[in-house]
N, C-alpha and C. Protein backbone atom coordinates (compact mmCIF):
# COMPACT_ATOMS: atom_id res chain seq x y z
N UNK A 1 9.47 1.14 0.78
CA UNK A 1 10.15 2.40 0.56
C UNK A 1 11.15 2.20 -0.58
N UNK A 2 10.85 3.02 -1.80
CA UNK A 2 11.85 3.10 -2.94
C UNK A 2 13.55 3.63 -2.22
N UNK A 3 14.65 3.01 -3.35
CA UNK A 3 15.91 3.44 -2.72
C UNK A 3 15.97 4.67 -3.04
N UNK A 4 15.77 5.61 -3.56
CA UNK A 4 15.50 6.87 -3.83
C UNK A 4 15.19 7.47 -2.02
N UNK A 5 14.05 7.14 -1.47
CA UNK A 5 13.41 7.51 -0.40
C UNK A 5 14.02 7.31 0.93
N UNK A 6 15.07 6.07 0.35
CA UNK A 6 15.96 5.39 1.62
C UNK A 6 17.22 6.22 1.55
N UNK A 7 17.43 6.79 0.71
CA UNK A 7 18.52 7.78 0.82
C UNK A 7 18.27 9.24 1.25
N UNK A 8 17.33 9.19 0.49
CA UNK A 8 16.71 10.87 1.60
C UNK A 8 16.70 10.53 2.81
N UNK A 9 16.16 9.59 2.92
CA UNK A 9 16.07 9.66 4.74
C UNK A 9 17.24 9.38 5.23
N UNK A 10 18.04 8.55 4.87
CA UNK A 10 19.45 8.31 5.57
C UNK A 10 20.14 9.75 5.82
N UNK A 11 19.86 10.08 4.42
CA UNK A 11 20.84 12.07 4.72
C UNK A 11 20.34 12.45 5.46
N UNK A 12 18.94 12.49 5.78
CA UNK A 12 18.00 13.61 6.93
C UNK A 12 18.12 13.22 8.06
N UNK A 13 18.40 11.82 8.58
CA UNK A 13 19.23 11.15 9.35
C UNK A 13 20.62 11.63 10.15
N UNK A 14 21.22 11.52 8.83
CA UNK A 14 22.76 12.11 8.80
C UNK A 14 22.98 13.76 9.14
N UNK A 15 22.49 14.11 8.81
CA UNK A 15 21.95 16.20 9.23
C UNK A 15 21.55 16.33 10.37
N UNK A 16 20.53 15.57 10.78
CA UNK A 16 19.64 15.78 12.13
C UNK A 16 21.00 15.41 13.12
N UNK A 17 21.51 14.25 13.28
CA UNK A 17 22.82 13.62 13.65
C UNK A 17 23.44 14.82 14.21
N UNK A 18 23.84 15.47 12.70
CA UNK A 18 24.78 16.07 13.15
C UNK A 18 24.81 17.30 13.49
N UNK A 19 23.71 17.58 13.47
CA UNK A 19 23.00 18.78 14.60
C UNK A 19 22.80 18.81 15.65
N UNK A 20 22.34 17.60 16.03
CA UNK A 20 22.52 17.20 17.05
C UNK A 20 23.98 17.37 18.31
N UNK A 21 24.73 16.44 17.41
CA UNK A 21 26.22 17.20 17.96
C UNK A 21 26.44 18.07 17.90
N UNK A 22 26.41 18.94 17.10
CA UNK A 22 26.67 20.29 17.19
C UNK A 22 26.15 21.37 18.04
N UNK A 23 25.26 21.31 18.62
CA UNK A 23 24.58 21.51 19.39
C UNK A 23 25.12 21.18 20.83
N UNK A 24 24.94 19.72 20.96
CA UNK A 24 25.90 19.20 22.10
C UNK A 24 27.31 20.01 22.42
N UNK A 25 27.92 19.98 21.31
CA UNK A 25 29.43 20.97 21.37
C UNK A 25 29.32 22.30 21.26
N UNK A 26 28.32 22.93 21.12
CA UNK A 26 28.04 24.31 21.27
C UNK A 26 27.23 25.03 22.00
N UNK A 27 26.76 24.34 22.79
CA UNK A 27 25.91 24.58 24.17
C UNK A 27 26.51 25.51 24.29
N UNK A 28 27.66 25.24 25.78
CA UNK A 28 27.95 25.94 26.39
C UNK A 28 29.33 27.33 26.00
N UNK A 29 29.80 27.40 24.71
CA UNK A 29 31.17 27.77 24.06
C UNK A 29 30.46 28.77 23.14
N UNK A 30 29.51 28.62 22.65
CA UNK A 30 28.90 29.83 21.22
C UNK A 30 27.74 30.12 21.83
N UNK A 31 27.36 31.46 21.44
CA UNK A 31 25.67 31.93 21.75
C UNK A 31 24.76 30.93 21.47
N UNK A 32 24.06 31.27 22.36
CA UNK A 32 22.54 30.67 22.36
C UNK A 32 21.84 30.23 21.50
N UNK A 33 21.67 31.24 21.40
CA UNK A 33 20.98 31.73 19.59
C UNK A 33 21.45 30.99 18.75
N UNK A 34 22.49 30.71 18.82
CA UNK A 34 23.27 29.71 17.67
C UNK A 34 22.70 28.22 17.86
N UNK A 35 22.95 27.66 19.31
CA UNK A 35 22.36 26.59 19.64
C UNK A 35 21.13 26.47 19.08
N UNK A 36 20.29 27.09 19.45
CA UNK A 36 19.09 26.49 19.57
C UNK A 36 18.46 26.48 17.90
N UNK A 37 19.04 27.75 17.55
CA UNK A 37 18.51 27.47 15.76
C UNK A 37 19.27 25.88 15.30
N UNK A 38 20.31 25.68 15.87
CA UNK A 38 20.71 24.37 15.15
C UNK A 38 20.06 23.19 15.91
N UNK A 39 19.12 23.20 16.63
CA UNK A 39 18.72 22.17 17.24
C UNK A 39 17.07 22.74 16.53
N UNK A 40 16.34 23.57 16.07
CA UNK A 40 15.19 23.90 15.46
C UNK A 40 15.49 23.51 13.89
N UNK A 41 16.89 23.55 13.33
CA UNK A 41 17.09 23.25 12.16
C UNK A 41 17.05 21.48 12.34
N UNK A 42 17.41 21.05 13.05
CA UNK A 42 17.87 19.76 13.53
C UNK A 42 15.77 18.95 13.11
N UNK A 43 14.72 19.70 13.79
CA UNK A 43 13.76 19.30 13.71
C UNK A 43 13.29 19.30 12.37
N UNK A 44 13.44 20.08 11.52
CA UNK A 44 13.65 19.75 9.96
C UNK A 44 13.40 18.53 9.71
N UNK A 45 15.10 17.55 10.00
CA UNK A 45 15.36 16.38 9.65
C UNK A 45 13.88 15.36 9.84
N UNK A 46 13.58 15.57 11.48
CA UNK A 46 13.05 14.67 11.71
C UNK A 46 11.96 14.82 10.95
N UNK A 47 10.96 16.08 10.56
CA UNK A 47 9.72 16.13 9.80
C UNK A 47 9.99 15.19 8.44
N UNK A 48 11.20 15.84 7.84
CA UNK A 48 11.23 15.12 6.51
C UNK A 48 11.17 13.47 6.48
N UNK A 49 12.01 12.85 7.47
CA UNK A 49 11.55 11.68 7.76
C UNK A 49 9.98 11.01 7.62
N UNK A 50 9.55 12.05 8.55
CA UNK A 50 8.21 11.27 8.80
C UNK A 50 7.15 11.69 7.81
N UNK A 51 7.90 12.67 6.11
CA UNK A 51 7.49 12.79 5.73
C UNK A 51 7.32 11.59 4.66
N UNK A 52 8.63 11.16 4.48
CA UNK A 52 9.19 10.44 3.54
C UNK A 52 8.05 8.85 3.63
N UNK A 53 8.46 8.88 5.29
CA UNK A 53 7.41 7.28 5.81
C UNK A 53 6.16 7.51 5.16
N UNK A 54 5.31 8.63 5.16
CA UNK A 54 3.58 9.40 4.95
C UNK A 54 4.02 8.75 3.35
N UNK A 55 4.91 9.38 2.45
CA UNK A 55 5.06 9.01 0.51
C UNK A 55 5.15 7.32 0.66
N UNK A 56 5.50 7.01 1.27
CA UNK A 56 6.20 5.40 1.04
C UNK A 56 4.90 4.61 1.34
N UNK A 57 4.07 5.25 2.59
CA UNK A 57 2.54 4.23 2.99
C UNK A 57 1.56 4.73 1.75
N UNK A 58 1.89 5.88 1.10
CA UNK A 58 0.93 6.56 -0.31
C UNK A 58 0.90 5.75 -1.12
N UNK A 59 2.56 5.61 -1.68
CA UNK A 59 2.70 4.75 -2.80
C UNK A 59 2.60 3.48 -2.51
N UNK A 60 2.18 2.60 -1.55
CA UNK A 60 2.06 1.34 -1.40
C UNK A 60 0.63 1.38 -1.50
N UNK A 61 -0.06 2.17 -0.91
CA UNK A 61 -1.78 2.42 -1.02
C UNK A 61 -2.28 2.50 -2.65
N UNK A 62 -1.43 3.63 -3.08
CA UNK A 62 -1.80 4.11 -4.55
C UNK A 62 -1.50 2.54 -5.33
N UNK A 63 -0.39 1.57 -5.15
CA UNK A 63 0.04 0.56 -5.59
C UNK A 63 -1.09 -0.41 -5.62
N UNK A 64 -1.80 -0.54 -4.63
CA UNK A 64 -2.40 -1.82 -4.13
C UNK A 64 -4.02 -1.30 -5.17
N UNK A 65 -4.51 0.26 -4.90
CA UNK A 65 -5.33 0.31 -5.47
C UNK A 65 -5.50 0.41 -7.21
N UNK A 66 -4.21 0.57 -7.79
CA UNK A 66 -4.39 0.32 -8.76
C UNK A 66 -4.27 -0.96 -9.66
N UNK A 67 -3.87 -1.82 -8.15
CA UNK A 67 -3.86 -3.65 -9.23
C UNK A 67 -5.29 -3.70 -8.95
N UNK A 68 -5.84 -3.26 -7.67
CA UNK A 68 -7.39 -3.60 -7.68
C UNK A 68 -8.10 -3.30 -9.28
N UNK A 69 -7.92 -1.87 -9.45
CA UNK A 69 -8.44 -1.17 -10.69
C UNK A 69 -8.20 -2.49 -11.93
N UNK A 70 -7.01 -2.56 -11.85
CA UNK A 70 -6.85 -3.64 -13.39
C UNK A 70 -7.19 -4.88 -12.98
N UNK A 71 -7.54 -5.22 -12.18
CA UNK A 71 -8.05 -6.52 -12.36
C UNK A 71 -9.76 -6.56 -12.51
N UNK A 72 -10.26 -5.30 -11.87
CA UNK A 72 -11.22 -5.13 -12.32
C UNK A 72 -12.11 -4.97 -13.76
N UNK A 73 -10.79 -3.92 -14.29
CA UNK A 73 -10.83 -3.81 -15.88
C UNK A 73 -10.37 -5.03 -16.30
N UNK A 74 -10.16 -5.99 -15.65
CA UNK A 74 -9.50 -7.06 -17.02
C UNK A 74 -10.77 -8.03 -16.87
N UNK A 75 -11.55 -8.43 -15.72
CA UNK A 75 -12.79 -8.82 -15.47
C UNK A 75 -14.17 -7.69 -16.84
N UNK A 76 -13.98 -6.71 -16.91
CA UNK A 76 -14.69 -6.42 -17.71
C UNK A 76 -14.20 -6.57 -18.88
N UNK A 77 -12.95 -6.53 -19.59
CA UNK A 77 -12.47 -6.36 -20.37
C UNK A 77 -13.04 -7.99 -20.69
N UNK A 78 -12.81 -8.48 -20.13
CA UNK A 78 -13.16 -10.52 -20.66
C UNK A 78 -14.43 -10.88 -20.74
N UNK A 79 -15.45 -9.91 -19.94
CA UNK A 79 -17.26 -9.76 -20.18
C UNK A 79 -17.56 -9.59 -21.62
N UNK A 80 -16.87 -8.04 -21.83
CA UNK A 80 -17.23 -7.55 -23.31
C UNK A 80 -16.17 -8.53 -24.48
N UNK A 81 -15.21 -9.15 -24.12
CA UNK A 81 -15.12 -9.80 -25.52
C UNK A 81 -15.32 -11.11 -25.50
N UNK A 82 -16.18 -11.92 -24.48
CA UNK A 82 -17.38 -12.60 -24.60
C UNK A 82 -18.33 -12.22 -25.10
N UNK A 83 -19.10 -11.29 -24.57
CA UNK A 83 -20.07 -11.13 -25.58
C UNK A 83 -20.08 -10.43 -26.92
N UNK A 84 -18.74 -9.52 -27.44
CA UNK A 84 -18.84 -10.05 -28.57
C UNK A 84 -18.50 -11.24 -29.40
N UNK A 85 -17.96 -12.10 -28.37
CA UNK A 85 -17.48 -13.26 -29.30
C UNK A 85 -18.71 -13.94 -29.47
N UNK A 86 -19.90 -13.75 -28.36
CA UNK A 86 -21.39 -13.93 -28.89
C UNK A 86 -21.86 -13.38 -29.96
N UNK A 87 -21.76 -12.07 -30.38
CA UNK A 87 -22.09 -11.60 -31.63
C UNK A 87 -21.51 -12.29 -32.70
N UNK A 88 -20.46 -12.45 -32.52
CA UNK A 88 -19.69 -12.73 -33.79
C UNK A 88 -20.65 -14.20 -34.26
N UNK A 89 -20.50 -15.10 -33.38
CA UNK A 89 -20.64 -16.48 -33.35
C UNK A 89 -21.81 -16.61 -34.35
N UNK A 90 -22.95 -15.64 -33.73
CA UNK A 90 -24.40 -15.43 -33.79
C UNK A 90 -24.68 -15.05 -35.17
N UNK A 91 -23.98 -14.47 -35.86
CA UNK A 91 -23.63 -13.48 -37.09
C UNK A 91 -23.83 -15.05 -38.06
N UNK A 92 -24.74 -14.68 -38.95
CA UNK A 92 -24.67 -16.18 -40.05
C UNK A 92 -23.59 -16.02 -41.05
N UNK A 93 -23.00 -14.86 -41.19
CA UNK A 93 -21.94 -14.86 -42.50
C UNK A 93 -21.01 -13.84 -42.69
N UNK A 94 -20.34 -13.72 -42.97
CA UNK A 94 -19.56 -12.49 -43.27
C UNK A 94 -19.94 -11.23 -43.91
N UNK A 95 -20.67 -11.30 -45.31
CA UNK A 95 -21.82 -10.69 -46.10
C UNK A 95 -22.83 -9.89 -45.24
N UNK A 96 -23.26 -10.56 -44.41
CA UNK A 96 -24.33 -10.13 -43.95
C UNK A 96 -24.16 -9.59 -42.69
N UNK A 97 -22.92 -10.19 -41.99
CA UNK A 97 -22.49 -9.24 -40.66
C UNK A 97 -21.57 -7.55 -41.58
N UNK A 98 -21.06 -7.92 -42.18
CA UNK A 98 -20.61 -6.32 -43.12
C UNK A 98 -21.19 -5.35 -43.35
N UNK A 99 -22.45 -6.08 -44.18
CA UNK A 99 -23.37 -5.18 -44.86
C UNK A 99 -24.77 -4.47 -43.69
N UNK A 100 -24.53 -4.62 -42.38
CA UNK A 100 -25.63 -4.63 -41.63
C UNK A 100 -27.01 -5.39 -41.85
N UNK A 101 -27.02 -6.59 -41.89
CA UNK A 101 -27.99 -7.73 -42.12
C UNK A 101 -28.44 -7.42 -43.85
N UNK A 102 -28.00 -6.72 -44.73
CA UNK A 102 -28.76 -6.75 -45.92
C UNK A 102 -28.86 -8.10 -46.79
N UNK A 103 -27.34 -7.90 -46.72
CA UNK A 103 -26.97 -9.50 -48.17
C UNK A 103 -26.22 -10.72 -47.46
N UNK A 104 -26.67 -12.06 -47.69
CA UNK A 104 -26.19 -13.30 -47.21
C UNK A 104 -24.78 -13.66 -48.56
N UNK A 105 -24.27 -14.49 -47.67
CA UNK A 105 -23.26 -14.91 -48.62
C UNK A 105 -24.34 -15.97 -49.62
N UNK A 106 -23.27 -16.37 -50.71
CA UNK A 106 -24.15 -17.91 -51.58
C UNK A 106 -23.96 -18.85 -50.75
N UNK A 107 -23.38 -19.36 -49.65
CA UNK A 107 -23.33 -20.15 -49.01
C UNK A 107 -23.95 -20.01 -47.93
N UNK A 108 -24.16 -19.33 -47.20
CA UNK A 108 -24.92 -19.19 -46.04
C UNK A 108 -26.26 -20.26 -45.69
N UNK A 109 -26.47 -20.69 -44.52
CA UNK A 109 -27.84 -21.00 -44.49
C UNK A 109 -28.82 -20.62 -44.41
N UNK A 110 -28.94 -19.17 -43.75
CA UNK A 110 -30.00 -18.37 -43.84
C UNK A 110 -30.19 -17.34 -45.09
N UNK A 111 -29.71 -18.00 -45.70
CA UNK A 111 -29.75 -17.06 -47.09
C UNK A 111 -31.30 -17.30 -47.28
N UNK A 112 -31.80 -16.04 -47.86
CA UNK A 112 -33.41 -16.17 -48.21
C UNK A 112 -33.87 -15.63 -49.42
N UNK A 113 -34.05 -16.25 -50.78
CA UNK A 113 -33.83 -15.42 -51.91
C UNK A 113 -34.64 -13.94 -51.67
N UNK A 114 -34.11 -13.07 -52.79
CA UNK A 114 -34.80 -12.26 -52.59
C UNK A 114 -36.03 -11.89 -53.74
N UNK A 115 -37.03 -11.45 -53.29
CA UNK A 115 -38.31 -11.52 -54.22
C UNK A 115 -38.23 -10.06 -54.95
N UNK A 116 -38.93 -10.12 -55.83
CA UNK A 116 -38.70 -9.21 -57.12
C UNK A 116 -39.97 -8.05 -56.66
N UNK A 117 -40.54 -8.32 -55.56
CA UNK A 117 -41.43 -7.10 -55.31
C UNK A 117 -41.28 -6.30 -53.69
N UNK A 118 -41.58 -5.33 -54.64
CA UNK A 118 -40.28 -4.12 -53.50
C UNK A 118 -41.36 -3.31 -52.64
């Protein structure tokens, strides 16, 4: 639970509390009606609570599934730049990985002259 979440709930805590008493001290001295809305307001508190607990098990869920996600992506992410580091490797020259296989460098080994009939 973020401290953000621990303070909402402490206040909703602190409200319900003191509705609670109030209630207690107004039973029998103020209308009814008065009571009991402050003991229905009082149930408020407790929802928000158990709302707060429902966000806090979310974001630990949402948490957990998104290290799953990146570690997944980082497993692919390390597939594909293996295999292009296969391409690259595979590639005889610079010239000729540029140009889409046309022209070899002068140094290359697979250089293959080229013949004068087209």
């Amino acid at each position: 639970m973020s401290t953000g979440s621990r303070i909402v709930t402490g206040l909703y805590a602190a409200v319900t509390l003191w509705l609670a008493y109030c209630v207690v001290a107004t039973w029998d001295t103020a209308a009814r009606w008065s009571s009991v809305a402050m003991a229905l307001a009082g149930l408020v508190g407790v929802v928000g609570i158990g709302r707060e607990a429902l966000l806090a098990d979310e974001r630990r869920r949402t948490a957990v599934l998104r290290e799953r996600e990146g570690r997944r992506l980082a497993r692919q992410d390390r597939a594909a730049e293996l295999a292009v580091r296969a391409e690259l490797e595979a590639a005889c020259c610079e010239r000729w990985w540029t140009s889409l296989g046309a022209d070899h460098d002068a140094g290359c080994a697979r250089r293959t002259p080229r013949s004068s009939a087209a």
